[in-house]
Each structure stands twice: as C-alpha cells, then as structure tokens.
N, C-alpha and C. Protein backbone atom coordinates (compact mmCIF):
# COMPACT_ATOMS: atom_id res chain seq x y z
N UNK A 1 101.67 -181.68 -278.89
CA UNK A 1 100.98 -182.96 -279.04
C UNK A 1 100.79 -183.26 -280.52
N UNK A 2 100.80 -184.21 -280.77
CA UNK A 2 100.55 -185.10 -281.95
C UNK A 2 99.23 -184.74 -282.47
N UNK A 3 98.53 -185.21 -283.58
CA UNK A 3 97.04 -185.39 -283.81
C UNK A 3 96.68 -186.46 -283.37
N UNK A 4 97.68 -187.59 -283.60
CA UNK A 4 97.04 -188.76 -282.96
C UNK A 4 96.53 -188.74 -281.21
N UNK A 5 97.93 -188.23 -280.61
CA UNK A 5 97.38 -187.78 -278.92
C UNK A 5 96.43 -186.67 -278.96
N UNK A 6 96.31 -185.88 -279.38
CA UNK A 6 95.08 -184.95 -279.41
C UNK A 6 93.57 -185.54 -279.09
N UNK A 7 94.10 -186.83 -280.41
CA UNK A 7 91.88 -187.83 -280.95
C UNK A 7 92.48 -188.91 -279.75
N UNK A 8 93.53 -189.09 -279.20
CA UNK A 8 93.05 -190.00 -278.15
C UNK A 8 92.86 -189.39 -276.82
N UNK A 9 93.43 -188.10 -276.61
CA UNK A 9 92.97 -187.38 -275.52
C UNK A 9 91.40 -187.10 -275.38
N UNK A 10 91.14 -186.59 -276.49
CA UNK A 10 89.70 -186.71 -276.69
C UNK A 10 88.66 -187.64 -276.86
N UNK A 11 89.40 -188.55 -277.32
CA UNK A 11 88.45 -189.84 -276.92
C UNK A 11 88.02 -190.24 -275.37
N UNK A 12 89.11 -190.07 -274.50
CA UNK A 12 89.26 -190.37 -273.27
C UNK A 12 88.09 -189.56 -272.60
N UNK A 13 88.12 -188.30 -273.17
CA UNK A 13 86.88 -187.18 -272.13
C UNK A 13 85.54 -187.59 -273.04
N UNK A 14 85.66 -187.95 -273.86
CA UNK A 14 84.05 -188.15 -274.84
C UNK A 14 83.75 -189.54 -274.18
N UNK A 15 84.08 -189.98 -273.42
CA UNK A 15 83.65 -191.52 -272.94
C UNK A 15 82.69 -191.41 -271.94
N UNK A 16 81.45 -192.01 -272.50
CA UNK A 16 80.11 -191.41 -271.45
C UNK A 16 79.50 -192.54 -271.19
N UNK A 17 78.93 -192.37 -269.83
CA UNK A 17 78.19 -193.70 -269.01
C UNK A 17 76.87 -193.09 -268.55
N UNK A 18 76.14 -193.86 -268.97
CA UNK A 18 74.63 -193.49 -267.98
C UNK A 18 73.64 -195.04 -267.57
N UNK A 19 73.44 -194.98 -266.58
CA UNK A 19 72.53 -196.14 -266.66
C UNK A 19 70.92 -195.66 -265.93
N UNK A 20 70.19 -196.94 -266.56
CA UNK A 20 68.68 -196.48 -266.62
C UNK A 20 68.00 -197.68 -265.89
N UNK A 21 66.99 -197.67 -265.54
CA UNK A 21 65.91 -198.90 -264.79
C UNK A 21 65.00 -198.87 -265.77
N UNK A 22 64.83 -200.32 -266.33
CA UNK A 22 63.72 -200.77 -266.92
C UNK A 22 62.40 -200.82 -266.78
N UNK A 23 62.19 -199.85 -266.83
CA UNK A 23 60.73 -199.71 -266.13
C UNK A 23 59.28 -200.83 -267.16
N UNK A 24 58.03 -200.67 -267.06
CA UNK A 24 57.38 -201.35 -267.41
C UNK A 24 56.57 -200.40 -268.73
N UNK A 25 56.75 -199.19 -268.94
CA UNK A 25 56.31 -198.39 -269.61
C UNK A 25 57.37 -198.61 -271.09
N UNK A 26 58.28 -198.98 -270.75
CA UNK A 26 59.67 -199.45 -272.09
C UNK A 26 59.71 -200.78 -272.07
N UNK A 27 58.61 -201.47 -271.95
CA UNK A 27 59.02 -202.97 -272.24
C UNK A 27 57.77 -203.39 -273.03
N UNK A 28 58.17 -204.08 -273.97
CA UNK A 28 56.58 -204.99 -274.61
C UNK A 28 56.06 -205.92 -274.55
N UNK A 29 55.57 -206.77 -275.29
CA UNK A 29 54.56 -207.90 -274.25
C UNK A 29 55.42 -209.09 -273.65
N UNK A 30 56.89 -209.52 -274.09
CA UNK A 30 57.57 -210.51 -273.68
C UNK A 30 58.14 -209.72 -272.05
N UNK A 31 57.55 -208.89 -271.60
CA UNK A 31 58.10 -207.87 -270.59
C UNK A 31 59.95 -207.70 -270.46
N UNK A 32 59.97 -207.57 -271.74
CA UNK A 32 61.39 -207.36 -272.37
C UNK A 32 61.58 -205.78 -273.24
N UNK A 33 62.25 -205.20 -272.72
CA UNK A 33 62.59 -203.47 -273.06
C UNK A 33 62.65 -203.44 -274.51
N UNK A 34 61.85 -202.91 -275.27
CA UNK A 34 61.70 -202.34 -276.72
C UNK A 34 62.58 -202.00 -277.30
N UNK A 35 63.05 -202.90 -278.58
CA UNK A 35 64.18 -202.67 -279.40
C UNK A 35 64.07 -201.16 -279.62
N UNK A 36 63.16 -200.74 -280.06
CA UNK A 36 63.08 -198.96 -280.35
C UNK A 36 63.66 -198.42 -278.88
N UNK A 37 63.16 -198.66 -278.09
CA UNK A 37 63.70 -197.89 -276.72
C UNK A 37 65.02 -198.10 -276.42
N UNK A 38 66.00 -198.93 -276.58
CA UNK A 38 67.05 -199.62 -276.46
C UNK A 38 67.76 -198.49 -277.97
N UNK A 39 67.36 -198.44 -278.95
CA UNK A 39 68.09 -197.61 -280.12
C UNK A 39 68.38 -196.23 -279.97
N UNK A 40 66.85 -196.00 -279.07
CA UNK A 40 66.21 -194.68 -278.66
C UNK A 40 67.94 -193.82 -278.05
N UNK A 41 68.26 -194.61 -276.49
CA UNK A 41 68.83 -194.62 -275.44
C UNK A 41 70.31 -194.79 -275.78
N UNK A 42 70.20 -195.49 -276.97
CA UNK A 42 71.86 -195.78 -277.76
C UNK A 42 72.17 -194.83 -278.49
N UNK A 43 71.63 -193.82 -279.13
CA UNK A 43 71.64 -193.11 -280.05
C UNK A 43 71.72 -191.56 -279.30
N UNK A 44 71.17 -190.99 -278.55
CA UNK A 44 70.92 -190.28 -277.08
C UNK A 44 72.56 -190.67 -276.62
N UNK A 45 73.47 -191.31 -276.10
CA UNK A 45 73.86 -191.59 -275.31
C UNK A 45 75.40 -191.46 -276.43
N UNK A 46 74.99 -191.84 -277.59
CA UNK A 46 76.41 -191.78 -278.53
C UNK A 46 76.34 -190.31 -279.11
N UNK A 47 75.47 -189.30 -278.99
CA UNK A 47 75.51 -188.31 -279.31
C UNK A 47 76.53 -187.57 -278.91
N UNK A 48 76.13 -187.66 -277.25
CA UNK A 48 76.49 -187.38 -276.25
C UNK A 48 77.87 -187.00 -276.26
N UNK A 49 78.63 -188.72 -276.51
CA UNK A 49 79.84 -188.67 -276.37
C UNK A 49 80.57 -188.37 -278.22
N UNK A 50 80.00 -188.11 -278.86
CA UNK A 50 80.54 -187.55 -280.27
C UNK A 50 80.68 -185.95 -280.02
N UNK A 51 79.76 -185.42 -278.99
CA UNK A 51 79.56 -183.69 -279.06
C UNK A 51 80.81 -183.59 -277.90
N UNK A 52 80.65 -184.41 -276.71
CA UNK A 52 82.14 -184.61 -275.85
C UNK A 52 83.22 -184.11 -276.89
N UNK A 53 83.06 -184.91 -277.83
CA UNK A 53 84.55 -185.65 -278.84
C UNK A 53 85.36 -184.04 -279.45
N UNK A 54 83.96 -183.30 -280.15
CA UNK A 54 84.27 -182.23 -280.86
C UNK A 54 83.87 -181.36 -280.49
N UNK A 55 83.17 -181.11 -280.09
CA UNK A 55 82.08 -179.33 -279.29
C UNK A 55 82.00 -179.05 -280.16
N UNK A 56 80.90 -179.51 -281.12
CA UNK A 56 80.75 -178.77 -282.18
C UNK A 56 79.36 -179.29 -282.53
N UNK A 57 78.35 -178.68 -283.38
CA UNK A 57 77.17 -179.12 -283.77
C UNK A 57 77.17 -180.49 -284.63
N UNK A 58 76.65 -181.81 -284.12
CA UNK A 58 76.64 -182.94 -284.85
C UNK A 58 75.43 -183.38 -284.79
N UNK A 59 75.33 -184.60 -286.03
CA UNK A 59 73.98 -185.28 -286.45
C UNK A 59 74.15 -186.82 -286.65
N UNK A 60 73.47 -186.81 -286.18
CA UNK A 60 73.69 -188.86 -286.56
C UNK A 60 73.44 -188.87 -288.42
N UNK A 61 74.18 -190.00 -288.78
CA UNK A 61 74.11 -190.06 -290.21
C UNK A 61 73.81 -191.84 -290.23
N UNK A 62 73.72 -192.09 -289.40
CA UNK A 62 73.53 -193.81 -289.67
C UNK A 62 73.85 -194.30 -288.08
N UNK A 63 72.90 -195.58 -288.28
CA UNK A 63 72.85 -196.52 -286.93
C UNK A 63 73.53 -197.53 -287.79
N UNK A 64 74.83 -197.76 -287.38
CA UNK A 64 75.48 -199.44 -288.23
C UNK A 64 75.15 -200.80 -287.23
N UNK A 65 75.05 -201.95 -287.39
CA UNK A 65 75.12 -203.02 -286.86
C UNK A 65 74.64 -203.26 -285.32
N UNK A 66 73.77 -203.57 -285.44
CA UNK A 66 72.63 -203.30 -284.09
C UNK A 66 73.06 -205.16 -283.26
N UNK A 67 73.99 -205.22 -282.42
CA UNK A 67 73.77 -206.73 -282.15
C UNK A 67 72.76 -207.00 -280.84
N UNK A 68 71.72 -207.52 -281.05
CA UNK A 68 71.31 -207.94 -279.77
C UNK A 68 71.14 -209.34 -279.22
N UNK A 69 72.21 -209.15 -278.22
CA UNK A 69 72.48 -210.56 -278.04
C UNK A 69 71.97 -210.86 -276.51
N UNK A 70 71.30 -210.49 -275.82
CA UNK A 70 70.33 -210.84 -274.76
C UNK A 70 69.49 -209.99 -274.18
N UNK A 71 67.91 -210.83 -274.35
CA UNK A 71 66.80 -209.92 -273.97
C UNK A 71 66.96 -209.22 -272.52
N UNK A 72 66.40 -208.04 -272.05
CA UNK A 72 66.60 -206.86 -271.30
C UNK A 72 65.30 -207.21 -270.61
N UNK A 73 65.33 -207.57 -269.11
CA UNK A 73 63.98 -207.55 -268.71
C UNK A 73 63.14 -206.77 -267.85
N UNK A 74 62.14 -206.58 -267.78
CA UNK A 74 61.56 -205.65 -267.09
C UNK A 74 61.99 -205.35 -265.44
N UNK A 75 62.40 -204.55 -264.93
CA UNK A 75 63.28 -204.59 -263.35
C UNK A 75 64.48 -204.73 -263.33
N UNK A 76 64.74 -204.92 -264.65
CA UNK A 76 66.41 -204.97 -264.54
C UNK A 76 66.99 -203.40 -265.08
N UNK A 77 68.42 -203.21 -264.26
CA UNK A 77 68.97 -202.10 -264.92
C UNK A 77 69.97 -202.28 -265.96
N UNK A 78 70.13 -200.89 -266.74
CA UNK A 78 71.19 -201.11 -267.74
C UNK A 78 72.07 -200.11 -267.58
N UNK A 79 73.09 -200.28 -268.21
CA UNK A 79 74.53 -199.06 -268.05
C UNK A 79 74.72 -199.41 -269.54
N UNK A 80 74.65 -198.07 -269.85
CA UNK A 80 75.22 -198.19 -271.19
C UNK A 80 76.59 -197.14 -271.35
N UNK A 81 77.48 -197.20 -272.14
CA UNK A 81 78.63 -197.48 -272.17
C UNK A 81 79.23 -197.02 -273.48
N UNK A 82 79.52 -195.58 -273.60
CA UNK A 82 79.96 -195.25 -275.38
C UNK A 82 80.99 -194.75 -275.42
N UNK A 83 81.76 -194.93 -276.15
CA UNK A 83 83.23 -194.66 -276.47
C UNK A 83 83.46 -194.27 -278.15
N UNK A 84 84.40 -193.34 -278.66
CA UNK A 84 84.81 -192.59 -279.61
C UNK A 84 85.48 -193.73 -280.33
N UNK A 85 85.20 -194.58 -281.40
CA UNK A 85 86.43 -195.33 -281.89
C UNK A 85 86.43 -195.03 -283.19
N UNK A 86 86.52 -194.51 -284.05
CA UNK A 86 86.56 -194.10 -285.30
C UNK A 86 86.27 -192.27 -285.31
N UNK A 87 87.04 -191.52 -285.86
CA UNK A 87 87.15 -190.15 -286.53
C UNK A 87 87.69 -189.84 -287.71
N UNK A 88 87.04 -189.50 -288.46
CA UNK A 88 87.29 -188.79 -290.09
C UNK A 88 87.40 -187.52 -289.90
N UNK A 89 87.84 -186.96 -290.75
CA UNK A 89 87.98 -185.60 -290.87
C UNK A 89 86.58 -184.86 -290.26
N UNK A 90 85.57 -185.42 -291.26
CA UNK A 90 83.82 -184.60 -291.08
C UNK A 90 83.44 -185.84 -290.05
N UNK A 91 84.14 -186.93 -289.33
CA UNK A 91 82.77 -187.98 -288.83
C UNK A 91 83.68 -188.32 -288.06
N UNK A 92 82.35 -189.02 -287.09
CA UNK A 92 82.97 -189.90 -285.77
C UNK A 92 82.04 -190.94 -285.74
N UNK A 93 82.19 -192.03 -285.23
CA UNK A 93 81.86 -193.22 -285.68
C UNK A 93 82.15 -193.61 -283.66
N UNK A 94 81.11 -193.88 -283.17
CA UNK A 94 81.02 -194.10 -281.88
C UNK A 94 80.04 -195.69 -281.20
N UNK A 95 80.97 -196.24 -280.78
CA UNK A 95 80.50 -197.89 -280.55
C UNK A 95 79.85 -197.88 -278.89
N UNK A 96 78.15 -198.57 -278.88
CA UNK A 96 77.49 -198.16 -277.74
C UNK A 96 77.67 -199.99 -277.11
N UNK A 97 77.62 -199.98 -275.71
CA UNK A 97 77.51 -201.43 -275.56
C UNK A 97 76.38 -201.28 -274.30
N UNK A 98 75.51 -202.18 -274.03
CA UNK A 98 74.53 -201.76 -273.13
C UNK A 98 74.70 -203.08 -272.04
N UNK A 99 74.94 -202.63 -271.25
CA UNK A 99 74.76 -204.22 -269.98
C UNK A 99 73.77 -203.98 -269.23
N UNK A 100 73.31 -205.46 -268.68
CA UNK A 100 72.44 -205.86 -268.04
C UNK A 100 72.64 -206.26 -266.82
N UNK A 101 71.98 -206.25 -265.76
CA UNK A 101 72.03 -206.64 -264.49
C UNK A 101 70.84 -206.40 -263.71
N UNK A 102 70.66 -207.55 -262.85
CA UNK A 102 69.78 -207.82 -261.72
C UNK A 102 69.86 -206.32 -260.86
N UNK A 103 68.67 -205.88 -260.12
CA UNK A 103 68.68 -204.84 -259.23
C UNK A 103 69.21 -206.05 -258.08
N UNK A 104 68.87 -207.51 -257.75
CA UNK A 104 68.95 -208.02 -256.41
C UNK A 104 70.34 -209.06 -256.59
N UNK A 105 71.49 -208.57 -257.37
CA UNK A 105 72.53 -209.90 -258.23
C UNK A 105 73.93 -208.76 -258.13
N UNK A 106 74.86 -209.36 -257.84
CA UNK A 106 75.87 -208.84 -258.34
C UNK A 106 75.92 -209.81 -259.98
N UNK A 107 76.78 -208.42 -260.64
CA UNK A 107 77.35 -208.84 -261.99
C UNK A 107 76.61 -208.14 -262.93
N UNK A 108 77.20 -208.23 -264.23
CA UNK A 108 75.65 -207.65 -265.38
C UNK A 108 76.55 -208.22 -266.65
N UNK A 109 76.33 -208.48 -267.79
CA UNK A 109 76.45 -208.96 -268.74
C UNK A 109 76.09 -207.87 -270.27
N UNK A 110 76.92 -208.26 -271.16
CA UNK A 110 76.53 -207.29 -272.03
C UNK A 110 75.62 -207.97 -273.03
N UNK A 111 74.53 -206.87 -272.97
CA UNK A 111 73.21 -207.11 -273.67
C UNK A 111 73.48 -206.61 -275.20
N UNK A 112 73.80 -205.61 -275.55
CA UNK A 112 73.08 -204.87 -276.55
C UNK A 112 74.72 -204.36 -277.07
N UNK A 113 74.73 -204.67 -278.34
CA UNK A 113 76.29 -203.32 -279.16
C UNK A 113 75.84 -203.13 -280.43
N UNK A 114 75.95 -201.50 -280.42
CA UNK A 114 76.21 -201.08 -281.69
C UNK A 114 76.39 -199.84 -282.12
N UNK A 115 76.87 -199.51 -283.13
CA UNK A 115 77.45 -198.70 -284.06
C UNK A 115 76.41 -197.32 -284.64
N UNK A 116 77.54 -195.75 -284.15
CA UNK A 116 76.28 -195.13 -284.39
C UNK A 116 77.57 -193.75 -285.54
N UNK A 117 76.96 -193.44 -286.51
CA UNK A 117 77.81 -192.32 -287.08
C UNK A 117 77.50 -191.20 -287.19
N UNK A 118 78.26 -190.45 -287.09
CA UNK A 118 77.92 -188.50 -287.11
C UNK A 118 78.93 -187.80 -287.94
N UNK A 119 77.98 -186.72 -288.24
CA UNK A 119 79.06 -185.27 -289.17
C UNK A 119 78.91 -184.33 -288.30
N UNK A 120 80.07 -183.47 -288.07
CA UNK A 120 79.82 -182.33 -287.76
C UNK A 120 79.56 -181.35 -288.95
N UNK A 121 78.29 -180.30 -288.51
CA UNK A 121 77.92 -179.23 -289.29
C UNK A 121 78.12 -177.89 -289.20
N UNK A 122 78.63 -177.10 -290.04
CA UNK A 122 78.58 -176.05 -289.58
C UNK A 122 77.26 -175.03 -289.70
N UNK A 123 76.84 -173.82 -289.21
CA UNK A 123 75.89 -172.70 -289.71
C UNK A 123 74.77 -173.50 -290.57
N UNK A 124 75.92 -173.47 -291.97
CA UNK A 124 74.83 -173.70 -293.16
C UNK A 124 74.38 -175.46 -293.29
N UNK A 125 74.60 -175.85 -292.03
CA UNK A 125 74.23 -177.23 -291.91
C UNK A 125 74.74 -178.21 -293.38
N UNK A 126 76.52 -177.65 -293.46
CA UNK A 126 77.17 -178.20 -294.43
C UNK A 126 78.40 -179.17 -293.38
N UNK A 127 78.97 -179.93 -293.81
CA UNK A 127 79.99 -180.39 -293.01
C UNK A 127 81.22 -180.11 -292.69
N UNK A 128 81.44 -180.16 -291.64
CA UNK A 128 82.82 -179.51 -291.43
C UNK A 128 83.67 -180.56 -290.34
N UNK A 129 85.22 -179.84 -290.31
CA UNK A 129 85.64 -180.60 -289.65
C UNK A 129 85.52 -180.94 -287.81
N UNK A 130 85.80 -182.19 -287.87
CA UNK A 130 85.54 -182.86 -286.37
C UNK A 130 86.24 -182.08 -285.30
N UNK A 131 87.85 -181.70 -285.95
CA UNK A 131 88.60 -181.04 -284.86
C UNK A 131 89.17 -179.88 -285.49
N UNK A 132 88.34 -178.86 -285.76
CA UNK A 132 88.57 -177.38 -286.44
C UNK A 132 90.24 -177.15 -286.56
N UNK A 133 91.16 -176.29 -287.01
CA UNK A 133 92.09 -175.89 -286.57
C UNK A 133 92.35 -174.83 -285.68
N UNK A 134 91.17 -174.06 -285.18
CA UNK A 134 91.38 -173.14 -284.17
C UNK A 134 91.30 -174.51 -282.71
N UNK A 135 90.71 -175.23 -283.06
CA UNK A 135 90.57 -176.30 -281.52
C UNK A 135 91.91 -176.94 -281.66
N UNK A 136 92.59 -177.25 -282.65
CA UNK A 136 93.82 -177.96 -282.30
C UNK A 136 94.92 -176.95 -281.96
N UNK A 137 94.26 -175.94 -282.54
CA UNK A 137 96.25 -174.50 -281.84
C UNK A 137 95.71 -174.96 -280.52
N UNK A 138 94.48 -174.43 -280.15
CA UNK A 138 94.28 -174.85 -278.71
C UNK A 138 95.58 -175.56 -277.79
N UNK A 139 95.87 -177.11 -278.23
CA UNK A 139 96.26 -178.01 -277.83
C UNK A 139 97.71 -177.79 -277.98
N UNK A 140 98.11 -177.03 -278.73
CA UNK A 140 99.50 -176.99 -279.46
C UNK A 140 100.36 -175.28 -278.95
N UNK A 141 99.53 -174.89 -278.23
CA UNK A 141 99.51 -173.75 -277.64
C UNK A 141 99.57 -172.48 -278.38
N UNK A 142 98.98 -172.04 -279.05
CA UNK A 142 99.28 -171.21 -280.07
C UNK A 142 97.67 -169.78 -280.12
C-alpha cells in the first residue's frame, strides 16, 4: 500500500458517530443547548476519531472555526459526525459537523461545524509522528 492508501484507510476506521438528547440540564435560558456544551461534545467526539486515526497518545492543540449555523433546542437530538481530513506528519486536523432533528420529525439538518487539531505525543510529552514507522511496516507487511 501506498501512504496515501494507508491515511485513507485510516481515515475510513477513525470515522466516528455518536448522538446525544438534549436534555434540559445542557441548555440555557433561550432553552437552546450551550455553546460550551456543543464544543464540550465536539472536541470529546474529534478526539475520539484522531486516537481511531493513530493509536497513539494525542492532545488537542486548537479548536479552528466554530460555525454555528442553527440553534439546538431543548428535546431535540443530535448526531454528531467526525471525520479525519487533514494529517501532518505530528497532526491531524479533524472536521466535526453536528445535526439536528426532531425526536417526533423525520429529517435533521446540520446545526453546528467545526475544526478541531491534535499532536501526537510521545513518553516525554514531545511530538511525534501520527503514523510511526513500526505502524506502517504493519501495513506493508514487514
């Protein structure tokens, strides 16, 4: 295999879904789910699929470009939705999208996207690489 088929094989298994119910304890006074709780759940959820990506110890290094483009309301559920689209040598760069939907509605709409980045670390909590070379003989059979 290629490196390129390798980071897209791996992209494919790092692709993580979870969805949650809006409860009334995560929403604030517009009974609309808390931008913090919504970052909280995006950030949680892109980890997720960055540690998928590499099996290896990672850290968020930045939340990029937060779009929120429709309020989240109390009783409604969300699926959020993260996928691998950017890898550097030391980083992965993982895009979250959050949808919305009625518990009593077909359909759901996307609420919430954004951008979350990570290093992998090694031991001395220095950086290292995303896809070691003992993980790629792996792939290459060796």
């Amino acid at each position: 295999m290629t490196l390129e088929e390798i980071i897209d094989h791996r992209k494919t298994l790092a692709r993580t879904c979870v969805t949650k119910a809006v409860f009334p304890d995560t929403t604030n006074h517009h009974d609309t789910l808390f931008g913090g709780t919504a970052l909280q759940w995006m950030d949680e959820i892109s980890f997720i699929a960055a540690t998928r990506f590499s099996r290896q110890n990672i850290v968020t290094v930045s939340s990029d470009r937060i779009d929120f483009k429709h309020a989240v309301p109390a009783g409604s559920v969300v699926e959020l939705v993260a996928n691998v689209v950017e890898v550097g040598r030391t980083s992965i760069k993982v895009r979250v999208d959050m949808y919305v939907e009625s518990l009593y509605e077909d359909g759901s709409i996307k609420a919430i996207t954004g951008y979350f980045s990570f290093v992998a670390i090694d031991e001395d909590k220095k950086p290292t690489p995303v896809l070691p070379q003992s993980f790629l003989d792996q792939y290459q059979g060796k």
